[in-house]
Protein backbone atom coordinates (compact mmCIF):
# COMPACT_ATOMS: atom_id res chain seq x y z
CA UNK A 1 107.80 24.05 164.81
CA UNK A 2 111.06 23.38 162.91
CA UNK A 3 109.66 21.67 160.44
CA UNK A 4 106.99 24.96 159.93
CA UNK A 5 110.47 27.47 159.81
CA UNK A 6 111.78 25.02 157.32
CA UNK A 7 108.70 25.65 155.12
CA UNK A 8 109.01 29.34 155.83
CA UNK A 9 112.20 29.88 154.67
CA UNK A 10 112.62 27.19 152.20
CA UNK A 11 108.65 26.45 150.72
CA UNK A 12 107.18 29.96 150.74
CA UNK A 13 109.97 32.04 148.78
CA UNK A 14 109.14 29.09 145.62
CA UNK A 15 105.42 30.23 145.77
CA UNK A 16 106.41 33.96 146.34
CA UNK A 17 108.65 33.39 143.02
CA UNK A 18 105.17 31.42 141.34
CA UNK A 19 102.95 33.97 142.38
CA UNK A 20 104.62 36.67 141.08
CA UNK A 21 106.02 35.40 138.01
CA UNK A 22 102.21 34.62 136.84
CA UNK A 23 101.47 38.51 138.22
CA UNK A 24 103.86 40.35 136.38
CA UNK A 25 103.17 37.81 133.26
CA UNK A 26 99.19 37.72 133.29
CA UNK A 27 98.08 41.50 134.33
CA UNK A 28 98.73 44.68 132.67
CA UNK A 29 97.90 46.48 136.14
CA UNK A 30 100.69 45.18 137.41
CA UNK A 31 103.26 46.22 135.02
CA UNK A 32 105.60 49.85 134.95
CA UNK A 33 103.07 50.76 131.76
CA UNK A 34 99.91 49.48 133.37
CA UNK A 35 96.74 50.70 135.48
CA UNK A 36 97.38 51.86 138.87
CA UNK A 37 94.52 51.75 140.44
CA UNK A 38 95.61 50.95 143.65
CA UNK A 39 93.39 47.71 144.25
CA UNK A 40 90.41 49.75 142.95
CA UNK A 41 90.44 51.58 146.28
CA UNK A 42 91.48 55.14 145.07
CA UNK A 43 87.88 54.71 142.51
CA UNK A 44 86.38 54.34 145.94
CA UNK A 45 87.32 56.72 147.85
CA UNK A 46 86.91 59.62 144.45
CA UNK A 47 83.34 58.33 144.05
CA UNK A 48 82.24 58.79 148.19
CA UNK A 49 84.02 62.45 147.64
CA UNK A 50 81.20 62.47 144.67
CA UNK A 51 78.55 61.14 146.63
CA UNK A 52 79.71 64.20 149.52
CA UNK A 53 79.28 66.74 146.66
CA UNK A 54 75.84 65.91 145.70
CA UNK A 55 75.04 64.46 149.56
CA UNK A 56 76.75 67.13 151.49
CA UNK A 57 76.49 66.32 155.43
CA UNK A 58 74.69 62.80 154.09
CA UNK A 59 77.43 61.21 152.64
CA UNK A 60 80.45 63.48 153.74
CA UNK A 61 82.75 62.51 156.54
CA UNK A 62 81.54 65.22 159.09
CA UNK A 63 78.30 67.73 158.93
CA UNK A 64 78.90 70.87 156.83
CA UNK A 65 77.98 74.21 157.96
CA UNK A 66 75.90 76.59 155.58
CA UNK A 67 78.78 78.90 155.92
CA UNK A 68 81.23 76.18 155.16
CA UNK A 69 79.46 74.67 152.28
CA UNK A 70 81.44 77.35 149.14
CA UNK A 71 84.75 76.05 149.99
CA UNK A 72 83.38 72.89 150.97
CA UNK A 73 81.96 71.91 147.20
CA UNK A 74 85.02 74.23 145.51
CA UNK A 75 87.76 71.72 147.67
CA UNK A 76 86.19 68.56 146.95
CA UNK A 77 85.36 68.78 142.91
CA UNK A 78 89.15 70.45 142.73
CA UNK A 79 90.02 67.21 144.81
CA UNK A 80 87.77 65.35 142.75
CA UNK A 81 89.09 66.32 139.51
CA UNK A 82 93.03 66.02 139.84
CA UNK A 83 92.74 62.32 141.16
CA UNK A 84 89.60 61.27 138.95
CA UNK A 85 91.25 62.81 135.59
CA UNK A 86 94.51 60.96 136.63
CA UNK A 87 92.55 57.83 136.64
CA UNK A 88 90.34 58.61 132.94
CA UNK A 89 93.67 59.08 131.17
CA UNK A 90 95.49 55.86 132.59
CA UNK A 91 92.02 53.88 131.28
CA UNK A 92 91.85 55.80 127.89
CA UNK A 93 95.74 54.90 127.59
CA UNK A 94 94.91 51.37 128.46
CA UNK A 95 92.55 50.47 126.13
CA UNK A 96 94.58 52.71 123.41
CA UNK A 97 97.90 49.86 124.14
CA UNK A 98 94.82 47.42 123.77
CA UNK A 99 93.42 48.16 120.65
CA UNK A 100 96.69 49.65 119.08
CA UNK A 101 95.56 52.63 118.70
CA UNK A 102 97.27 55.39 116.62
CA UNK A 103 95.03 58.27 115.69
CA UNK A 104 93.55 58.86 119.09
CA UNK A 105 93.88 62.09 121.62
CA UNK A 106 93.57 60.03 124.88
CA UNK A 107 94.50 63.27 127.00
CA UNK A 108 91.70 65.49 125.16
CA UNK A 109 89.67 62.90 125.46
CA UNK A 110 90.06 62.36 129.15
CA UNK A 111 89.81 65.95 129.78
CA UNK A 112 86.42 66.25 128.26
CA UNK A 113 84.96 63.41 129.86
CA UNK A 114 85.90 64.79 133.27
CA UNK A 115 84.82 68.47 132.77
CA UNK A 116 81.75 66.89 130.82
CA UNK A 117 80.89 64.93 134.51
CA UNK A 118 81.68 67.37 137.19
CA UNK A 119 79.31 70.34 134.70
CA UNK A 120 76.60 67.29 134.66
CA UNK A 121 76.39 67.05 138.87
CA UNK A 122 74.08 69.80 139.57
CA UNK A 123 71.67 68.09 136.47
CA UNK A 124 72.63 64.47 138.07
CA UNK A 125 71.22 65.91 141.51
CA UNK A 126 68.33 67.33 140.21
CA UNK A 127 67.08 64.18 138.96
CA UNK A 128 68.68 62.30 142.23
CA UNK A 129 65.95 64.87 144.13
CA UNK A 130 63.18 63.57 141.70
CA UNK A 131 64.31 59.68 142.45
CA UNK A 132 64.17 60.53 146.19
CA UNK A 133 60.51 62.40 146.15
CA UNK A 134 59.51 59.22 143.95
CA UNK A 135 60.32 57.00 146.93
CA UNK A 136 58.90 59.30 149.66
CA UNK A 137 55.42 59.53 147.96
CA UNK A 138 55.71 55.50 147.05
CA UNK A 139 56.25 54.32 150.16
CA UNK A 140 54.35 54.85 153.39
CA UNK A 141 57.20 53.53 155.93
CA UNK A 142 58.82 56.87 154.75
CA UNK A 143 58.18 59.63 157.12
CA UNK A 144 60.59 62.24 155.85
CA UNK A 145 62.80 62.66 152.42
CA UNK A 146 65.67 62.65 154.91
CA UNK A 147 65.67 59.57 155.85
CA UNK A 148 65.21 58.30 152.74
CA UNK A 149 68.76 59.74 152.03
CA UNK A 150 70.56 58.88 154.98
CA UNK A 151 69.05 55.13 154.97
CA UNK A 152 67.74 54.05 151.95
CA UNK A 153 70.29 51.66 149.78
CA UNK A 154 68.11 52.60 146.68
CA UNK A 155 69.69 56.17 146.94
CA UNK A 156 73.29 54.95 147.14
CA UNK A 157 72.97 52.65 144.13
CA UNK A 158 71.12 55.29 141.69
CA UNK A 159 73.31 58.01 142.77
CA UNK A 160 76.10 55.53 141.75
CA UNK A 161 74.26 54.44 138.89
CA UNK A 162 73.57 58.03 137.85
CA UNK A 163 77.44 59.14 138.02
CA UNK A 164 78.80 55.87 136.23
CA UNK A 165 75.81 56.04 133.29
CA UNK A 166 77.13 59.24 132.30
CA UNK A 167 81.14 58.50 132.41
CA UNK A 168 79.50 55.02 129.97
CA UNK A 169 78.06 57.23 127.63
CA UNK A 170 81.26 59.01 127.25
CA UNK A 171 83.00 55.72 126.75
CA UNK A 172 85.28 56.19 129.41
CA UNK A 173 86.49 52.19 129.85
CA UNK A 174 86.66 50.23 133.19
CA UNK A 175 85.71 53.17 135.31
CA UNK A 176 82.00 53.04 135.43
CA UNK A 177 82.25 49.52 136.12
CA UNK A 178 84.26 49.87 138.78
CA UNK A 179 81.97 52.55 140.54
CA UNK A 180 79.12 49.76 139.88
CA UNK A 181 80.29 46.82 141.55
CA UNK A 182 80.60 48.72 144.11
CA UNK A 183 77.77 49.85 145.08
CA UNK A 184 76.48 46.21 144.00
CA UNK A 185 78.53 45.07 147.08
CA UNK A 186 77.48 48.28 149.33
CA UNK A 187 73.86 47.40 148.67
CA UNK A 188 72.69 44.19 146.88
CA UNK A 189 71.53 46.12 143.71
CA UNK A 190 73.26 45.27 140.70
CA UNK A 191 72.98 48.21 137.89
CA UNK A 192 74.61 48.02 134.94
CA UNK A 193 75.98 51.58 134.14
CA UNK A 194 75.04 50.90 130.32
CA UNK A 195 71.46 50.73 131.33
CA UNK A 196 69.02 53.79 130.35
CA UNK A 197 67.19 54.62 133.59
CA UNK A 198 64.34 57.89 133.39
CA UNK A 199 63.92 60.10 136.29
CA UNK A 200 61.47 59.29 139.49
CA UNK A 201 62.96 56.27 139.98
CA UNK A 202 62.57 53.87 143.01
CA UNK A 203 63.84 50.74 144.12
CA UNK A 204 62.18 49.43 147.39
CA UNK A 205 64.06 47.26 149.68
CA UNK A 206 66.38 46.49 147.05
CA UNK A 207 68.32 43.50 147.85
CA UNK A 208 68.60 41.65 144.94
CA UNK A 209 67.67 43.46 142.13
CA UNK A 210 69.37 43.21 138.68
CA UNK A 211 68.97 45.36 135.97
CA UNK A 212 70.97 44.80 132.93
CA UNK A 213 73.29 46.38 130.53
CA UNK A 214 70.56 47.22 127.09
CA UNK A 215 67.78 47.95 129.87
CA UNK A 216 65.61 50.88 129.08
CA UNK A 217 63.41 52.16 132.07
CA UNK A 218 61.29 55.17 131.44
CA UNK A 219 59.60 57.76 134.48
CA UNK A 220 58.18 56.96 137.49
CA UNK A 221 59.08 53.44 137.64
CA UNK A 222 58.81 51.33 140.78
CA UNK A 223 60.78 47.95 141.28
CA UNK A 224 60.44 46.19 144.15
CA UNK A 225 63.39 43.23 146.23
CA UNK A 226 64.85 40.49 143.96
CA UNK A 227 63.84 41.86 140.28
CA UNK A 228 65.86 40.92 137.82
CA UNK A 229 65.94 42.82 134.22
CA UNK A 230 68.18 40.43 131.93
CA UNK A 231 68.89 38.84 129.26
CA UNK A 232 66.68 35.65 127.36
CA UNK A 233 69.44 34.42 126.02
CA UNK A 234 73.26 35.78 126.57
CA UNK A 235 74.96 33.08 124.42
CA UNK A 236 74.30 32.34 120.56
CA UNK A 237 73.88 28.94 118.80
CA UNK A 238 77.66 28.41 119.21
CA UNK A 239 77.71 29.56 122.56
CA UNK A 240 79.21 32.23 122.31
CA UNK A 241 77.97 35.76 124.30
CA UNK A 242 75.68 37.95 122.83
CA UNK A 243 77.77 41.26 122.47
CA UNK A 244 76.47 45.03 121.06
CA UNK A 245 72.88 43.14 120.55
CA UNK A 246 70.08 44.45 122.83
CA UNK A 247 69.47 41.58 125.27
CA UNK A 248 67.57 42.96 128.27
CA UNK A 249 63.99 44.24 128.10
CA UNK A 250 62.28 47.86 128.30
CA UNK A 251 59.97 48.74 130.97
CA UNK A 252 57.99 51.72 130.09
CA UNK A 253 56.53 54.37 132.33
CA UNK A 254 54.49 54.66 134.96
CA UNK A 255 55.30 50.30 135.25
CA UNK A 256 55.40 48.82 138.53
CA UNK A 257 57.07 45.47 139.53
CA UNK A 258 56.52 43.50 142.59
CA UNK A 259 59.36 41.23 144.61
CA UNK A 260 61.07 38.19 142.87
CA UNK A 261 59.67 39.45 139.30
CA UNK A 262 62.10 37.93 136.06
CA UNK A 263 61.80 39.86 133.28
CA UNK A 264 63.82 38.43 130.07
CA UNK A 265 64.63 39.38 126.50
CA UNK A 266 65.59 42.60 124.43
CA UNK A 267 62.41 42.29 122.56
CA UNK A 268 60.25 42.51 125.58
CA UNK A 269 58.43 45.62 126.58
CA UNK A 270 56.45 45.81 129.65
CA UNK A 271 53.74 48.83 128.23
CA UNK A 272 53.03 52.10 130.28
CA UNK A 273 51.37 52.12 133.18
CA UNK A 274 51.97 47.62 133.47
CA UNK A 275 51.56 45.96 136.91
CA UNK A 276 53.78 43.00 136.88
CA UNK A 277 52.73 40.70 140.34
CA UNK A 278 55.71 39.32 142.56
CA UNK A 279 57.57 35.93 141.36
CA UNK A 280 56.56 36.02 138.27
CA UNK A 281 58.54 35.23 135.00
CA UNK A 282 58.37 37.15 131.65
CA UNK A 283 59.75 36.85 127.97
CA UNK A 284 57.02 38.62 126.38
CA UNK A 285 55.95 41.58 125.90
CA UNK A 286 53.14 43.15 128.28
CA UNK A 287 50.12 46.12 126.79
CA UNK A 288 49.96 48.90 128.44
CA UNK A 289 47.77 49.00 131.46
CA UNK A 290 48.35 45.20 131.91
CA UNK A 291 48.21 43.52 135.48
CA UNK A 292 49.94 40.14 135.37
C-alpha cells in the first residue's frame, strides 16, 4: 500500500504532465481557439432533439399531447438552432484556420446551412414516411408502421443518414460525420453521409451493412444484414487513398440485395429492377432485371 501512495503522488503527476503536454500539443479541440465539442456529446444530444422533431412521442423523451405538439416543435427547433448554429460556425472556423482561409464569410455561411436544414425537415420527413411504408409493405414480420418506428434500427440510421446527407451537401465539415458514427454505433449500419440514397428505402435487419461515401442508390431499394457498398480499390499504385474519385458502386432502382452481399467498384452498376442473392461478391456491373 505505501509503495501504491508513492506511485500516486510521485508516478502519476509525470504521466498527468505527458498526457497533457501531447493534448494541448497534438489537438486543435483542445486548445483556447479550437472545437468545443464537448467529447462529441453536445452533437448527440442536438441530433436526438432532431430525431424528437421529426419522431415526436417516438424519439422524444416523454409522449406529446396533440395540444402540446405547437410549442412542442416551436421549443425544440429554437433549441435546436441556437446550440446546432453554435456548433456549424466553430467547424466552418476550423477548417477556415486549416486551410488559411481569407476571403471566406464563415458566419453567413453557417447561418445558411442551418436555416437551409431546419426549412428541409418537413421535406426530410416526408421522404422518412416513404422509407418507413417501404419497409412495412417489404416485410411481413411488420404488423403496423408503428412499430416499424419505434423498433426498427433501419429508421434510426436513415433518419440520421437523411439529416447528415443534407448538412454534406452544404459542406458543413466534421458535423455530418459526427451524426454518422453515431448512429453506426446505435445500430450496426454504417452510412456514409456523402452517399446519394433515393426515397423508399429499406434496410432489413441491418446489422452490418456498409454503404459508402460515392454510393448512388436510386427508389425502392431493399438491402438486406451484412451488405457492404464499397470501394474496389481505396489506395492507388503508390498506395496512397483514392480521394474526390468515385469508388463505390450505383445500385439502381427497384434492386434488391440479399444478406452478406459485397458489392465493389465506382464503375459498377447493379441495373434496375437486379436481384443480387446473399454472400455473393461483385465488381461488375449487373443488366437490368438480372438475378445473380
Amino acid at each position: 500500500m505505501d509503495r501504491f501512495n508513492e506511485w500516486m503522488n510521485s508516478g502519476l503527476p509525470k504521466i498527468v504532465q505527458q498526457l497533457q503536454h501531447d493534448i494541448q500539443e497534438n489537438s486543435d479541440i483542445h486548445s483556447e481557439e479550437g472545437l468545443d465539442f464537448a467529447g462529441r456529446h453536445d452533437i448527440y444530444e442536438i441530433l436526438d432533439d432532431i430525431l424528437a422533431i421529426l419522431f415526436p412521442s417516438c424519439y422524444s423523451r416523454q409522449k406529446v399531447a396533440r395540444g402540446e405538439m405547437v410549442f412542442f416543435l416551436a421549443d425544440s427547433l429554437r433549441h435546436v438552432s441556437f446550440r446546432l448554429g453554435r456548433h456549424i460556425r466553430d467547424v466552418f472556423n476550423y477548417r477556415c484556420k486549416k486551410d488559411n482561409c481569407k476571403n471566406c464569410n464563415c458566419e453567413e455561411r453557417a447561418e445558411k446551412a442551418l436555416m437551409r436544414l431546419i426549412e428541409s425537415l418537413p421535406a426530410i420527413r416526408a421522404t422518412l414516411l416513404e422509407d418507413i411504408q417501404a419497409a412495412f409493405e417489404g416485410d411481413p414480420a411488420a404488423q403496423y408502421t408503428d412499430e416499424i418506428i419505434l423498433s426498427y434500427p433501419c429508421v434510426e440510421a436513415i433518419t440520421t443518414y437523411r439529416v447528415a446527407h443534407l448538412l454534406y451537401e452544404l459542406d458543413v465539415p466534421l458535423i455530418p460525420r459526427i451524426m454518422a458514427e453515431r448512429a453506426h454505433s446505435r445500430t450496426g449500419i454504417d452510412i456514409h453521409p456523402g452517399a446519394t440514397i433515393g426515397p423508399r428505402f429499406f434496410i432489413d435487419h441491418g446489422t452490418g451493412v456498409v454503404i459508402g461515401e460515392t454510393t448512388r442508390i436510386g427508389r425502392n431499394v431493399k438491402l438486406y444484414q451484412g451488405v457492404t457498398l464499397g470501394a474496389l480499390s481505396p489506395f492507388d499504385s503508390e498506395g496512397h487513398p483514392r480521394k474526390g474519385e468515385k469508388r463505390h458502386p450505383d445500385i439502381e432502382d427497384d434492386v434488391i440485395i440479399y444478406a452478406n452481399a459485397t458489392i465493389l467498384g465506382g464503375t459498377t452498376v447493379i441495373g434496375k429492377g437486379a436481384v443480387i442473392g446473399g454472400n455473393t461478391w461483385i465488381t461488375k456491373s449487373v443488366p437490368p432485371g438480372a438475378r445473380v
